[in-house]
Each structure stands twice: as structure tokens, then as C-alpha cells.
N, C-alpha and C. Protein backbone atom coordinates (compact mmCIF):
# COMPACT_ATOMS: atom_id res chain seq x y z
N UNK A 1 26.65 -4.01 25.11
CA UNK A 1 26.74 -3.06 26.19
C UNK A 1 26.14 -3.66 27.46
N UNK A 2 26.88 -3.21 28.66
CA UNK A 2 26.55 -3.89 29.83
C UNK A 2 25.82 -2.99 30.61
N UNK A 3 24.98 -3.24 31.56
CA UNK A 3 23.88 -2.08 32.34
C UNK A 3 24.22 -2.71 34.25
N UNK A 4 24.93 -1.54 34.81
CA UNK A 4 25.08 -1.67 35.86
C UNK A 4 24.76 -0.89 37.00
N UNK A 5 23.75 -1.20 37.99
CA UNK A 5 22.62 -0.18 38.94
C UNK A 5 23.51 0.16 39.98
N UNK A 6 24.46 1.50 40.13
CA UNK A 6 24.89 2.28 41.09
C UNK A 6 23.96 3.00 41.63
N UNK A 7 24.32 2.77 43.11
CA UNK A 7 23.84 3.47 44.22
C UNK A 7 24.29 4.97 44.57
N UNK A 8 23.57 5.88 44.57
CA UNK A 8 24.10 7.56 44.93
C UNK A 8 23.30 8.26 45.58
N UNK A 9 23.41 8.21 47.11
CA UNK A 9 22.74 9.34 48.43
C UNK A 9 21.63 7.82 48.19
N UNK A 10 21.14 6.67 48.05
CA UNK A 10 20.22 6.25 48.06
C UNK A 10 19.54 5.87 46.74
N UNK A 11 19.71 6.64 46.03
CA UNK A 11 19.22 6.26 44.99
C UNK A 11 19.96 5.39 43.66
N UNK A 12 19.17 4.26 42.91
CA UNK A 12 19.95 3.41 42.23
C UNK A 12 19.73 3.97 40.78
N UNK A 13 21.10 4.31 39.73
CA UNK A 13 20.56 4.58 38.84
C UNK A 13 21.35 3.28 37.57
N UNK A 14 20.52 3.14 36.46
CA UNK A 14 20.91 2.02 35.69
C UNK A 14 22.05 2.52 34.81
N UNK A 15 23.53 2.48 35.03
CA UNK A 15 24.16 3.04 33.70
C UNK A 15 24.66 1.97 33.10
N UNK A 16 24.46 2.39 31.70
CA UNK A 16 25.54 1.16 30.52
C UNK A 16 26.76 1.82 29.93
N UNK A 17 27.46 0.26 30.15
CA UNK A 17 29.01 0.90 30.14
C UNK A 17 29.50 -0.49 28.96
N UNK A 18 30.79 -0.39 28.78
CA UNK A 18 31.17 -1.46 27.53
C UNK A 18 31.36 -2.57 28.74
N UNK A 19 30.80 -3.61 27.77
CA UNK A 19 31.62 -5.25 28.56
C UNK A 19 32.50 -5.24 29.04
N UNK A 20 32.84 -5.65 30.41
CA UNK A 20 33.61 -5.73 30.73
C UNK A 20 34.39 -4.58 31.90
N UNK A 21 33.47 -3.71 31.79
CA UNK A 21 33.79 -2.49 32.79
C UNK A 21 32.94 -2.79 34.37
N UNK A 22 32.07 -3.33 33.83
CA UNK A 22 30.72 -3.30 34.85
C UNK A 22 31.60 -2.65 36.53
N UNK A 23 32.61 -3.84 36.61
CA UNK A 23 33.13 -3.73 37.97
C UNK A 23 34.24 -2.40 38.55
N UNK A 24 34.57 -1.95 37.02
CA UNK A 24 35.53 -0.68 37.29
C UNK A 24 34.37 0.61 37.65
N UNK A 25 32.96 0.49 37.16
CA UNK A 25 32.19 1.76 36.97
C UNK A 25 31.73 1.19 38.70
N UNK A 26 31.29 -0.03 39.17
CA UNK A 26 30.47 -0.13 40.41
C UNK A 26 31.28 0.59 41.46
N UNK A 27 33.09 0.44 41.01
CA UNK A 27 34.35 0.72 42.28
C UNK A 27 33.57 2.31 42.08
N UNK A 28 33.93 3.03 40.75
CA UNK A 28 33.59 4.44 40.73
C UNK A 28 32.47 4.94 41.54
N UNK A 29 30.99 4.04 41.25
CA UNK A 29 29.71 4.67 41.68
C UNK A 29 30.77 4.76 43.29
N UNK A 30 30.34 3.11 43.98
CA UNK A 30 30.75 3.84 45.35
C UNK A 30 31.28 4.63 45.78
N UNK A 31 32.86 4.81 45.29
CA UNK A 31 33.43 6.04 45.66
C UNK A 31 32.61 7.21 45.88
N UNK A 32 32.05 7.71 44.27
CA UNK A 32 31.09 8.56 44.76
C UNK A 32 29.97 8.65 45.40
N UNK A 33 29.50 7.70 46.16
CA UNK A 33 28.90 7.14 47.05
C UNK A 33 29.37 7.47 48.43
N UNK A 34 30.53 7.60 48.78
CA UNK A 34 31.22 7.36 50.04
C UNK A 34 31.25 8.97 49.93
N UNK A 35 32.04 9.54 48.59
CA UNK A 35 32.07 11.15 49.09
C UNK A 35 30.66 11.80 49.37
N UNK A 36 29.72 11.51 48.48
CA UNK A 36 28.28 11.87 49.11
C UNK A 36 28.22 11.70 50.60
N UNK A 37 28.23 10.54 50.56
CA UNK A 37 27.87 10.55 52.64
C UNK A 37 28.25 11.17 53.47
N UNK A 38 30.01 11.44 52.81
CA UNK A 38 30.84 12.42 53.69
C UNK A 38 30.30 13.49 54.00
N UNK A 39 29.89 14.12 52.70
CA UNK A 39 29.29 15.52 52.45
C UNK A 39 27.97 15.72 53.09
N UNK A 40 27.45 14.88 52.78
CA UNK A 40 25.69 15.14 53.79
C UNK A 40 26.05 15.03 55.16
N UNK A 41 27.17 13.95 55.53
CA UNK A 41 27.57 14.05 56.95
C UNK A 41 27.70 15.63 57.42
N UNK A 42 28.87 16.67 56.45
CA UNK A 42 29.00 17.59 57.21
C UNK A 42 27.77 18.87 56.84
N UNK A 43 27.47 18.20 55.71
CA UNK A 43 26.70 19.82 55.28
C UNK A 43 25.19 19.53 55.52
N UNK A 44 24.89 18.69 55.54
CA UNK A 44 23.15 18.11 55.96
C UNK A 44 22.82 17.51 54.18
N UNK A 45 21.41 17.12 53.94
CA UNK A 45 20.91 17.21 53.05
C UNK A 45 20.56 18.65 52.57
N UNK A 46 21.37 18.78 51.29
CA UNK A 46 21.14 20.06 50.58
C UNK A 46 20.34 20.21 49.32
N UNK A 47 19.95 18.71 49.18
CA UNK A 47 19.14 18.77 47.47
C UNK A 47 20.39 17.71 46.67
N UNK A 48 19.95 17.01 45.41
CA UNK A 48 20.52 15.89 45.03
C UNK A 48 21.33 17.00 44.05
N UNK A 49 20.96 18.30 43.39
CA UNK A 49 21.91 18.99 42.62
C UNK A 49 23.07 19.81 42.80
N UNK A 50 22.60 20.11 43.99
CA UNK A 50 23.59 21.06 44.94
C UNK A 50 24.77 19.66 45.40
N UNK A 51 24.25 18.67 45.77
CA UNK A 51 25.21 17.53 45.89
C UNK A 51 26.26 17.00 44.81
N UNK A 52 25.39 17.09 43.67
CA UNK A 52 26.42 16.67 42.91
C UNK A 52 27.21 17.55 42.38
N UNK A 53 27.11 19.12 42.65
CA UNK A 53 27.90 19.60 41.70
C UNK A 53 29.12 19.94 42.96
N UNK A 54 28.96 19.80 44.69
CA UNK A 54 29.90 20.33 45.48
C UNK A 54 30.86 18.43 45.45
N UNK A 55 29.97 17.39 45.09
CA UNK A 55 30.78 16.54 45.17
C UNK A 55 31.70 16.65 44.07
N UNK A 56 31.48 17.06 42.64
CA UNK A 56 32.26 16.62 41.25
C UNK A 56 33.38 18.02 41.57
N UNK A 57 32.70 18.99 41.99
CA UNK A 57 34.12 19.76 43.09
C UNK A 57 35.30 19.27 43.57
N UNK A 58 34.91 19.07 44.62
CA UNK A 58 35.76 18.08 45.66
C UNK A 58 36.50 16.92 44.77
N UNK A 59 35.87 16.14 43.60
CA UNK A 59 36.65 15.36 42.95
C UNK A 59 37.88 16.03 42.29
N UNK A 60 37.17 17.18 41.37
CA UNK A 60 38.13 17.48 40.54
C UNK A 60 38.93 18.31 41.28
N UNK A 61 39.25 18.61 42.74
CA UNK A 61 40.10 19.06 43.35
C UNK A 61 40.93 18.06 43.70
N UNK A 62 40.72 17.00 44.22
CA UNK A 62 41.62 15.02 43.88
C UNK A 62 42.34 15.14 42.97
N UNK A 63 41.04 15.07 41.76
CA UNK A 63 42.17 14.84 40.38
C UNK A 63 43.37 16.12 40.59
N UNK A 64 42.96 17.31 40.85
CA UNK A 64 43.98 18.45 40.35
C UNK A 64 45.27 18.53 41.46
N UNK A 65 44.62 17.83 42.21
CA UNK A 65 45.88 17.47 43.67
C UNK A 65 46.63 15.97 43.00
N UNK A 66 46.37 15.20 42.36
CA UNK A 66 47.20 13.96 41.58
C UNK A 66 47.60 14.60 40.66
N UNK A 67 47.06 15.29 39.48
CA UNK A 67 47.79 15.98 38.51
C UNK A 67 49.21 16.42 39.20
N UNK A 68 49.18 17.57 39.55
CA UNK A 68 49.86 18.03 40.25
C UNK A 68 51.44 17.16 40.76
N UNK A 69 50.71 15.95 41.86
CA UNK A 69 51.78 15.41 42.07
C UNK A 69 52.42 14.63 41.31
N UNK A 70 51.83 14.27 40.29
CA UNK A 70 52.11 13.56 39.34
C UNK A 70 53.70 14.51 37.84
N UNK A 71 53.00 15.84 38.46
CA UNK A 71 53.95 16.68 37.57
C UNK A 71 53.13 16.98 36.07
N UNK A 72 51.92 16.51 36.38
CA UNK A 72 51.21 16.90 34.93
C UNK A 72 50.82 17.62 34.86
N UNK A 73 50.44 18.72 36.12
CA UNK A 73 49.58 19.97 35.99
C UNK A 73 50.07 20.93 34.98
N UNK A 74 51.85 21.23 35.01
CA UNK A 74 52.30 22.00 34.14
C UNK A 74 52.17 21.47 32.46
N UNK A 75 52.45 20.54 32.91
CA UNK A 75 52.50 20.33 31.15
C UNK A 75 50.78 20.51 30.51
N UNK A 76 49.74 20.37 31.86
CA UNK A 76 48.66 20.91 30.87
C UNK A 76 48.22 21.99 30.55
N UNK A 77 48.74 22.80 31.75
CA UNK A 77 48.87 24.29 31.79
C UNK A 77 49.67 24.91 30.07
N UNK A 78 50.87 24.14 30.13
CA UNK A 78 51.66 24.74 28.87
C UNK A 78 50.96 24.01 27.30
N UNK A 79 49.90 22.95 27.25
CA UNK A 79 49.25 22.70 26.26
C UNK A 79 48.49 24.18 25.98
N UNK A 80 47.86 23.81 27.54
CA UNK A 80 46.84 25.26 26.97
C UNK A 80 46.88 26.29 26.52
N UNK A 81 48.43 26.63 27.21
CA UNK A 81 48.87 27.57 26.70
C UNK A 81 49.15 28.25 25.00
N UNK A 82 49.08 27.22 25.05
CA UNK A 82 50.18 27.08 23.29
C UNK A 82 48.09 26.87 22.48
N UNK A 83 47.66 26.74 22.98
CA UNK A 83 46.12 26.49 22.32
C UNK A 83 45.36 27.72 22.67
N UNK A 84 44.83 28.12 21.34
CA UNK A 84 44.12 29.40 21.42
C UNK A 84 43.20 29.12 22.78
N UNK A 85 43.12 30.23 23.34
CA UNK A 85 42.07 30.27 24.88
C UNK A 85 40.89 29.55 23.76
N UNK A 86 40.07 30.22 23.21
CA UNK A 86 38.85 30.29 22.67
C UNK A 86 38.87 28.91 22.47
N UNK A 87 39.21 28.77 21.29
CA UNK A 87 39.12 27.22 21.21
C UNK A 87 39.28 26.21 22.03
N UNK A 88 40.00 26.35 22.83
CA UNK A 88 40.57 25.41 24.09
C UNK A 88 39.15 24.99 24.99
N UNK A 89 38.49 26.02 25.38
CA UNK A 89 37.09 26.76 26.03
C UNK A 89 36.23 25.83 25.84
N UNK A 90 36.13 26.30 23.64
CA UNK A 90 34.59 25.54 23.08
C UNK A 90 34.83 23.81 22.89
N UNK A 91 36.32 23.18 22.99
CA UNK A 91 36.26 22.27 22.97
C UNK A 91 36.07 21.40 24.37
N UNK A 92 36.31 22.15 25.62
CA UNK A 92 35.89 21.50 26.79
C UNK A 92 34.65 21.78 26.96
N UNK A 93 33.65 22.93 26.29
CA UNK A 93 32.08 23.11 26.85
C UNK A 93 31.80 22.06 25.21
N UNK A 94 32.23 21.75 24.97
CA UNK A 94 31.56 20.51 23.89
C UNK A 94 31.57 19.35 24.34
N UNK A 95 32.85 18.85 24.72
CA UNK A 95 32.92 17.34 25.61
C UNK A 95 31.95 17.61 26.76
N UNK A 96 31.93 18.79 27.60
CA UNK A 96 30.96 18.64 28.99
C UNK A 96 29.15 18.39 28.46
N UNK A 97 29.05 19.29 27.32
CA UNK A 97 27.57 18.84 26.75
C UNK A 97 27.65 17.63 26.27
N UNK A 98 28.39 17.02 25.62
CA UNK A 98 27.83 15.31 25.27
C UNK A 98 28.19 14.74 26.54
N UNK A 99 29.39 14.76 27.59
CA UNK A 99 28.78 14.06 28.64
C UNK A 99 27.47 13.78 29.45
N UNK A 100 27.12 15.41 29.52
CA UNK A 100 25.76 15.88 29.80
C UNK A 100 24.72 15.09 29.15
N UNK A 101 24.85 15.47 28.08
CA UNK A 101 23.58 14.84 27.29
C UNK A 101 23.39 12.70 27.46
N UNK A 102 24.96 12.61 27.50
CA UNK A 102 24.89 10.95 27.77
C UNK A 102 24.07 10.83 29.16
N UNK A 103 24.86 11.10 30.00
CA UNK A 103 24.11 11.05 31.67
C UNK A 103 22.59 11.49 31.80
N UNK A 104 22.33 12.52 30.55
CA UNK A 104 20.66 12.29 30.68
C UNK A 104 19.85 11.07 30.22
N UNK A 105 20.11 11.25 28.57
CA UNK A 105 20.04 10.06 28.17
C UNK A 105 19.81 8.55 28.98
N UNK A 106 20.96 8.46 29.80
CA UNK A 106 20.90 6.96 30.45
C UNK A 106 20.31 7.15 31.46
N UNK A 107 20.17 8.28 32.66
CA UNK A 107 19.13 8.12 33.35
C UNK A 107 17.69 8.35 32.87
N UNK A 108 17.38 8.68 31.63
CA UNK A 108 16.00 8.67 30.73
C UNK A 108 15.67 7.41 30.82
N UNK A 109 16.38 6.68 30.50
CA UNK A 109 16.60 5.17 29.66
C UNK A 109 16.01 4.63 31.02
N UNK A 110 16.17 4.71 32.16
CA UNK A 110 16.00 4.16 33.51
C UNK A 110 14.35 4.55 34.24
């Protein structure tokens, strides 16, 4: 496993990623790097939590604007459809807690 120090509002944090990614995760940090700045540009400093959750916003409004043009929005719409709500639910608040728990984890580790 490879350990690569992204920069975010200033601060560097150490994440490990598989061999060989190092340079796909550094393109990512900046990006989110660049939308941070944007955002403190217009909204001021609001706190590093309030930042990240109006930036991962703004992302997943990107992604849902590429979905979209891409023509995938429906077809995920009609997965879901066809997938019990409930279950559909506990399996995305399950993936969001082990992401969660990874991103603590590795900034622990730091």
C-alpha cells in the first residue's frame, strides 16, 4: 500500500491507496482542493465540516449532472426501483459507514 499527503483548505492529510494510484488520488485531492477555494472564495471560512459536507454537495451534484448526461440517471433510478426502498437505503448507509469509518481510520493513522 502506497501513502500519499493531499492538501485540503491547507491542511495535508496522509491517505493510503493501492500501488500505483498515488497519482490518480493526488489529481482527486486537488480537485477537491480547487472546489474548496472556490467555496471559501464565495462563502468565507465556515469551519472545515461545514466545508466538506457543502463541497461533497456540489460534487455529487457533478456526478448527478454526468450521470444524467451520460443517460445513466434513469437506468439507476429504474434499478432502484425494482429494489426494495428499504434495502436499497441500508445498503447505501452501510457502504457510507465503512467509507466513514476508512477516512477516520486513515486520518487516525496520520
Amino acid at each position: 500500500m502506497a501513502q500519499v499527503s493531499v492538501e485540503i483548505n491547507g491542511r495535508a492529510y496522509q491517505i493510503t491507496c493501492d500501488d500505483g494510484q498515488e497519482a490518480h488520488l493526488r489529481r482527486l485531492g486537488g480537485y477537491i482542493n480547487n472546489r474548496v477555494r472556490e467555496l471559501v472564495a464565495a462563502v468565507g471560512e465556515v469551519g472545515d465540516s461545514r466545508l466538506l459536507v457543502m463541497v461533497s454537495l456540489l460534487i455529487a451534484d457533478e456526478l448527478s449532472d454526468a450521470y444524467a448526461e451520460l443517460g445513466l440517471a434513469k437506468r439507476v433510478d429504474d434499478v432502484n426501483k425494482r429494489m426494495d426502498q428499504h434495502e436499497s437505503l441500508s445498503v447505501v448507509m452501510e457502504n457510507l459507514a465503512e467509507r466513514i469509518e476508512y477516512i477516520a481510520e486513515t486520518l487516525e493513522a496520520t
